[in-house]
Protein backbone atom coordinates (compact mmCIF):
# COMPACT_ATOMS: atom_id res chain seq x y z
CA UNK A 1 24.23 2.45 -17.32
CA UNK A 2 23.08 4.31 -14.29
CA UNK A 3 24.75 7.67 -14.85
CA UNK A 4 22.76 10.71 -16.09
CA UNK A 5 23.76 12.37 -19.88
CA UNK A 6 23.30 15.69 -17.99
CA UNK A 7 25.57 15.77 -14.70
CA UNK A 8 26.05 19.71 -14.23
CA UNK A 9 22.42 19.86 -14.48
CA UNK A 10 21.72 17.15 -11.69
CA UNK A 11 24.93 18.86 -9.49
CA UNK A 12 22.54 22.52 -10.08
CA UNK A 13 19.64 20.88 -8.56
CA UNK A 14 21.17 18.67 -5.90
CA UNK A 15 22.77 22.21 -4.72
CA UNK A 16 18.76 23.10 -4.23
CA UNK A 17 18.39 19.97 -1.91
CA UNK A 18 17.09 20.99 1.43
CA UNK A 19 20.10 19.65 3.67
CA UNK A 20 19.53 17.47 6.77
CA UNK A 21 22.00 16.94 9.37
CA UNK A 22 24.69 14.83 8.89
CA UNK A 23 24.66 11.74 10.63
CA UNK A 24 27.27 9.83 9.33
CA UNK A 25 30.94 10.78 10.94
CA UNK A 26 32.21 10.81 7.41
CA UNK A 27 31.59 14.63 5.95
CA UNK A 28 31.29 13.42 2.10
CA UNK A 29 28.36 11.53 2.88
CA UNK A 30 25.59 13.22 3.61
CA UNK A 31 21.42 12.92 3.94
CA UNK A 32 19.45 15.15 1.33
CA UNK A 33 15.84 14.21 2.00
CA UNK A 34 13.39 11.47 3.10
CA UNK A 35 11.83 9.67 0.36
CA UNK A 36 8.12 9.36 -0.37
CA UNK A 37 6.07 7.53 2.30
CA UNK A 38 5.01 4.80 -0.11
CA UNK A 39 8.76 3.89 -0.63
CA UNK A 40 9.70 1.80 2.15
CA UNK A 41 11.56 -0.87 0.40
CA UNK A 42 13.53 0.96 -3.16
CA UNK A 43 15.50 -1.53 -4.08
CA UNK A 44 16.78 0.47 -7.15
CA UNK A 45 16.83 3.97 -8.78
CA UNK A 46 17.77 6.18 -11.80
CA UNK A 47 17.90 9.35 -12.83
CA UNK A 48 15.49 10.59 -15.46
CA UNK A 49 16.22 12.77 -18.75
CA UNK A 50 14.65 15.13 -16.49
CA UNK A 51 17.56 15.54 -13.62
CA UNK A 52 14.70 17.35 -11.45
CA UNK A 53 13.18 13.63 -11.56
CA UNK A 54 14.31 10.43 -10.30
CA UNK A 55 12.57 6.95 -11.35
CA UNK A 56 12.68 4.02 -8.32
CA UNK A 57 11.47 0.34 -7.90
CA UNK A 58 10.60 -1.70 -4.73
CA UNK A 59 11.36 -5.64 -3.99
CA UNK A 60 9.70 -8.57 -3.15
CA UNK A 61 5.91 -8.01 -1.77
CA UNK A 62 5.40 -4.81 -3.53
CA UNK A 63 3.76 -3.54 -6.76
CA UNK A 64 4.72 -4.16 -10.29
CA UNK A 65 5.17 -0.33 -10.63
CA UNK A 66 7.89 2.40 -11.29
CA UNK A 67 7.79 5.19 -9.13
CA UNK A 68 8.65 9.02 -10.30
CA UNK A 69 9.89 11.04 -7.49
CA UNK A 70 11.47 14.60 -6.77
CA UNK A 71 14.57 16.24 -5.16
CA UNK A 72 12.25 16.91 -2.40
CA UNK A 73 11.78 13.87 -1.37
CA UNK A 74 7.86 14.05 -3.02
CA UNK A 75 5.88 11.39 -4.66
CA UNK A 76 5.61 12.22 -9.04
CA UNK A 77 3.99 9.43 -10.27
CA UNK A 78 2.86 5.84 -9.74
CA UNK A 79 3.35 3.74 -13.26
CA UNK A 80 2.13 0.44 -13.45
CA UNK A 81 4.24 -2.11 -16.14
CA UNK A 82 1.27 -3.87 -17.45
CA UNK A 83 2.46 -7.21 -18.86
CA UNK A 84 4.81 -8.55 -16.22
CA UNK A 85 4.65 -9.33 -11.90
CA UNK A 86 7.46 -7.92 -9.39
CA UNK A 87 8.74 -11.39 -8.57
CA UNK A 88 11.65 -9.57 -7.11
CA UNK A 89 12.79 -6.89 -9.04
CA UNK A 90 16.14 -5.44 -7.04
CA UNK A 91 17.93 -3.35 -9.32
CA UNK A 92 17.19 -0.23 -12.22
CA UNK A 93 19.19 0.48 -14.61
CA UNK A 94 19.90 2.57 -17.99
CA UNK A 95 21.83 2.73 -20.74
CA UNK A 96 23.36 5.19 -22.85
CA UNK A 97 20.39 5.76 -25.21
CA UNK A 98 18.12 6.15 -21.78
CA UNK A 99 16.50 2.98 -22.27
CA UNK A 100 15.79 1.69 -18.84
CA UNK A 101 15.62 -2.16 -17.17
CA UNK A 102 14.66 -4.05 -14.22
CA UNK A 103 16.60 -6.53 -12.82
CA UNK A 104 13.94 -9.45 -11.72
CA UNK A 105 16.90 -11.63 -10.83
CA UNK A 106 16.60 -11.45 -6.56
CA UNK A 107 17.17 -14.79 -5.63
CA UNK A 108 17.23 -14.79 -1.74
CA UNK A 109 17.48 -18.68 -1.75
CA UNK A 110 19.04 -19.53 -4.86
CA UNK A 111 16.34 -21.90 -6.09
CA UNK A 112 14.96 -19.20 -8.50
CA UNK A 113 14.37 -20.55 -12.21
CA UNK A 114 12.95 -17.82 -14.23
CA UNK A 115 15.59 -14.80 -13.24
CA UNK A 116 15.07 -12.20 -16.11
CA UNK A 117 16.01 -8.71 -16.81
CA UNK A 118 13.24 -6.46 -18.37
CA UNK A 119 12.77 -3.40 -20.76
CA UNK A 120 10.34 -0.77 -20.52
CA UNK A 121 8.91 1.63 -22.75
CA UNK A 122 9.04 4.45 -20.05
CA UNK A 123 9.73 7.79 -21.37
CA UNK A 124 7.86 10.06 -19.40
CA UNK A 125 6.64 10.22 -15.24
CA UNK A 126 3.02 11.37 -16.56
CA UNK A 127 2.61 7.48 -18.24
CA UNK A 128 0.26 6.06 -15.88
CA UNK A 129 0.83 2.48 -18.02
CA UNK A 130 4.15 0.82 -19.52
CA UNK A 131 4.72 -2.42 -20.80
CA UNK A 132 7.85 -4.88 -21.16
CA UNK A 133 9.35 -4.52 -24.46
CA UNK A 134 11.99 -6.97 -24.04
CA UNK A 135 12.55 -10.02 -22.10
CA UNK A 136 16.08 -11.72 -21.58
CA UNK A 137 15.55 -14.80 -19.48
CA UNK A 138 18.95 -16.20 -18.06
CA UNK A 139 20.08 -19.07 -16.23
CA UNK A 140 23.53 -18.93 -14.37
CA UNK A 141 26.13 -21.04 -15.89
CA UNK A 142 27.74 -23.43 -12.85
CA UNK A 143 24.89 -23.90 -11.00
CA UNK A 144 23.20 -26.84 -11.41
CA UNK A 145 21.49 -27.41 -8.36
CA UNK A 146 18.35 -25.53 -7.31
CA UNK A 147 19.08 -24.58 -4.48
CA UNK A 148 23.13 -25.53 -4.00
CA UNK A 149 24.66 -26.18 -0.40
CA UNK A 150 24.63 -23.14 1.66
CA UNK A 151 28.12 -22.95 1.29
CA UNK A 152 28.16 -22.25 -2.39
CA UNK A 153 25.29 -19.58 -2.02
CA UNK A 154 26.52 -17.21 -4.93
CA UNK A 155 23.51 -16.80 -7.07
CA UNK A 156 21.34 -14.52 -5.79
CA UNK A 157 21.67 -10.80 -7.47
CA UNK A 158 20.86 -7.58 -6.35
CA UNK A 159 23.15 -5.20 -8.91
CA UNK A 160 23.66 -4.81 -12.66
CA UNK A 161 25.21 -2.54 -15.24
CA UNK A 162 24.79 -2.34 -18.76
CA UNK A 163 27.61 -1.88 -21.30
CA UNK A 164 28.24 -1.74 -24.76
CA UNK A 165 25.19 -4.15 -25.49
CA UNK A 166 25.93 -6.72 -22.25
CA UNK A 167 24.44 -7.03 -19.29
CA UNK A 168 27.20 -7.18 -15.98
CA UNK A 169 25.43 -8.76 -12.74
CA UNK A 170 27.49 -8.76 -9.60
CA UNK A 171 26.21 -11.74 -7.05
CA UNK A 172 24.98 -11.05 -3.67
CA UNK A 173 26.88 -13.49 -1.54
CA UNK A 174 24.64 -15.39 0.89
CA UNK A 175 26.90 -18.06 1.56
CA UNK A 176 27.73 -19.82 4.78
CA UNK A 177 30.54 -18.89 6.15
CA UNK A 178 30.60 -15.73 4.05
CA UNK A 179 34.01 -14.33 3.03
CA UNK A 180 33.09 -11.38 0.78
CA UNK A 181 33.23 -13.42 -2.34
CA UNK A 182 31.38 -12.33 -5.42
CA UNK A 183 30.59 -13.65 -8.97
CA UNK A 184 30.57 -11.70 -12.30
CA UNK A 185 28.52 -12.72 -15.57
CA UNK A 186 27.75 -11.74 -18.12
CA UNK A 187 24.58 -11.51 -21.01
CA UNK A 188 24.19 -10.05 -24.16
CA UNK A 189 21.41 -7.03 -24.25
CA UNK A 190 18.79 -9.12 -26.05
CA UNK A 191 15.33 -11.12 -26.58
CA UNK A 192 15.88 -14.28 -25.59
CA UNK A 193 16.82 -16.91 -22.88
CA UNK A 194 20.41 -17.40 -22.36
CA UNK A 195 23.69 -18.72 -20.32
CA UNK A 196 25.10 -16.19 -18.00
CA UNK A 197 28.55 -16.45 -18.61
CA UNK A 198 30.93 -16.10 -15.40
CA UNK A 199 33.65 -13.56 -16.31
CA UNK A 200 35.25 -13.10 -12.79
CA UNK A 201 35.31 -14.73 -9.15
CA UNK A 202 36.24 -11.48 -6.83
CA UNK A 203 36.10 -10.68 -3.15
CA UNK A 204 35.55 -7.87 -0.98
CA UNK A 205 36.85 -7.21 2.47
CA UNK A 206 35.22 -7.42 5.56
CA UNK A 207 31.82 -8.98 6.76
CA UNK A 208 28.26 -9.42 5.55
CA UNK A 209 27.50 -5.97 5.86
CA UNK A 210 30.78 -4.27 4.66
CA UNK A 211 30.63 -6.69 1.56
CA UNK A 212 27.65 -8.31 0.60
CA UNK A 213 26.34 -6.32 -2.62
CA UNK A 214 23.31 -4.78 -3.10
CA UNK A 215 23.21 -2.23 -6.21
CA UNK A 216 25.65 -1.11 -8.54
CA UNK A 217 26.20 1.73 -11.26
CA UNK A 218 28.54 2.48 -13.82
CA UNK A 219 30.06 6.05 -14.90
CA UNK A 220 31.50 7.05 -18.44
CA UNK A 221 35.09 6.36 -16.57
CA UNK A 222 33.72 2.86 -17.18
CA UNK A 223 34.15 2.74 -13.34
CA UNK A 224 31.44 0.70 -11.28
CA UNK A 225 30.73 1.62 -7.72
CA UNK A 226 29.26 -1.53 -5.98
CA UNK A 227 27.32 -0.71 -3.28
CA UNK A 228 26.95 -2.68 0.67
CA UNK A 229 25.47 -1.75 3.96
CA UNK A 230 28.81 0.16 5.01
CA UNK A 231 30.77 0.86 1.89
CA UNK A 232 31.27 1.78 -1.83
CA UNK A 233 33.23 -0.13 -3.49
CA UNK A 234 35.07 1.69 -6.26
CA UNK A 235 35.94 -1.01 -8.93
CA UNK A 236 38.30 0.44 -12.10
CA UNK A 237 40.19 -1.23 -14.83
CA UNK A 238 37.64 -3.97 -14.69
CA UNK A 239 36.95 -3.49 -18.65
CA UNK A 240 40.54 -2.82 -19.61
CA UNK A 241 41.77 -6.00 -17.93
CA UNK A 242 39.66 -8.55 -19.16
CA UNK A 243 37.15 -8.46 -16.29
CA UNK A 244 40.47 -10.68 -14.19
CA UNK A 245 42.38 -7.91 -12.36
CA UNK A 246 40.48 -4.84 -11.67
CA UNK A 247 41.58 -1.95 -8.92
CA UNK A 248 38.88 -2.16 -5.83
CA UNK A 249 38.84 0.53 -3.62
CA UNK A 250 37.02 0.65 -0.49
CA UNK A 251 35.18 3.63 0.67
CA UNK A 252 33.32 3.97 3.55
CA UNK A 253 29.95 5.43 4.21
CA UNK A 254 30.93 6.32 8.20
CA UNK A 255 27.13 4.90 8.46
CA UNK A 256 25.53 1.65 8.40
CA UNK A 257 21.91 1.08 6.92
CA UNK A 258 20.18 -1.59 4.53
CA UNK A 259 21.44 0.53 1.48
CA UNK A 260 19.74 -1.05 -1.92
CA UNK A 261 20.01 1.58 -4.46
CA UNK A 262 22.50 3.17 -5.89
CA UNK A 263 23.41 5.72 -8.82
CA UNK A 264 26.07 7.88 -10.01
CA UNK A 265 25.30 11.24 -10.79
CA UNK A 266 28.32 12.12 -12.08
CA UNK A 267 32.21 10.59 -12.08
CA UNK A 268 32.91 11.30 -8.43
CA UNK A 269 29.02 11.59 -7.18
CA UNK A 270 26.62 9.08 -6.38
CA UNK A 271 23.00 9.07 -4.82
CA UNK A 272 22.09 6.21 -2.47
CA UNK A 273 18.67 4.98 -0.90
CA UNK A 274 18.16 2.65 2.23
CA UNK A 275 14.99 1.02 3.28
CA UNK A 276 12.66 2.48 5.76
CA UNK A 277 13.43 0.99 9.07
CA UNK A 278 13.03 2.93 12.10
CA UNK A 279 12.82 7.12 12.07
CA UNK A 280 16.51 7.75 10.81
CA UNK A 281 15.95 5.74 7.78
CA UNK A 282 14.06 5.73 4.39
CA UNK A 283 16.63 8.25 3.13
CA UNK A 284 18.10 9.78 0.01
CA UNK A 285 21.95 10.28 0.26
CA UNK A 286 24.52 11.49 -1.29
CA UNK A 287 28.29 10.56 -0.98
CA UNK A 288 30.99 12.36 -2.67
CA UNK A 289 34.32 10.40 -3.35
């Protein structure tokens, strides 16, 4: 789950942020600080036992390391996770007992055969080393060809939640002719190689950029915010009803970047990243709801 087990702590030190100017027309949502040089693609984030630090990953291209940084924007630490490659890691995630996992699932041309989500032993920013502790290897169940037509494009991932010993990953939609539609599945929180199970077939409004999903997080509301370009989505009841008719509410940034992280910091607060692209960019944000 990416939501912190000490949210009046993190609110204490966001209030310590150094504040930029605003440049989205939308006054909840708001730029606290650039992030560290080296960070020009995070692709995911969470917050640390230590609210003062905040733990990041990059995509595609980039190291197989986890990346400590502060409220200031400042570069911690640089930890390398020994016994595995960054195929394309693209989301970070924890759960309630602060174990943390990368999502190696980015699948840009849905041809990808050996998606995975891995635990770390991380603890503590000062490890210079971690290593995979756990492996769960997943295939998606439907898709049976490698790549499919590029009108059934559904299988690429960028976002993931953890709950109550599953695994939730929310499809980035890549699809010609896209029309905001999204899969669900599902996989159990273990060692192993396994089915994803489709739960759900959803949509979201609007274009590529308004809808196409690129992190998520989950609050202990059981709410998930799904993150896009131009919006948080703010999906509830999606537990209580079976995963088939959940509430989605739209909320919109009032600013458009290539936003790929994404955490809650408490029920109403989250903190978002976008990639560096251009002087305005390469941000940490945070939007209040």
């Amino acid at each position: 789950m990416k939501y912190s087990v000490y949210p009046l702590a993190i609110l204490a030190v966001l209030s310590c942020y150094p504040k930029s100017e605003n440049t989205s027309e939308n006054q909840n949502f708001e730029v606290i600080t650039k992030l560290p040089k080296k960070l020009k693609e995070l692709s995911g984030m969470v917050v640390s036992t230590d609210p003062k630090t905040i733990w990041g990953i990059e995509d595609q291209g980039n190291k197989n390391a986890i990346y400590a940084f502060g409220e200031n924007g400042k570069l911690i630490s640089e930890t390398l996770v020994e016994n595995t490659e960054n195929t394309d890691w693209e989301d970070l995630i924890k759960d309630k007992e602060n174990n943390i996992y990368i999502g190696d699932f980015g699948n840009n041309d849905n041809d990808r055969k050996n998606l995975k989500i891995l635990k770390v032993d991380l603890k503590k920013p000062e490890q210079e080393t971690t290593k995979v502790i756990q492996t769960t290897a997943f295939h998606y169940e439907g898709q049976t060809e490698f790549p499919p037509k590029k009108s059934h494009w559904l299988y690429d991932c960028e976002a993931f939640v953890e709950k109550d010993g599953y695994f939730y990953l929310f499809t980035k939609n890549r699809s010609k002719g896209f029309d905001g539609t999204f899969y669900v599945f599902q996989i159990p929180n273990k060692e192993g190689n396994f089915e994803a199970k489709k739960i759900a077939t959803l949509q979201l409004e609007g274009g590529y950029n308004d809808a196409a999903i690129t992190s998520a997080s989950i609050n202990s509301k059981n709410q998930i915010a799904l993150l896009t370009h131009k919006n948080l989505y703010l999906v509830s009841d999606f537990f209580k009803t079976n995963f088939k008719n959940p509430q989605i509410k739209k909320l919109p940034f009032g600013h458009e970047s290539q936003k790929e992280a994404l955490v809650f910091i408490n029920n109403n607060s989250v903190l978002i990243a976008d990639e560096k692209d251009g002087k305005d960019t390469g941000n940490l944000y945070r939007f209040e709801f």
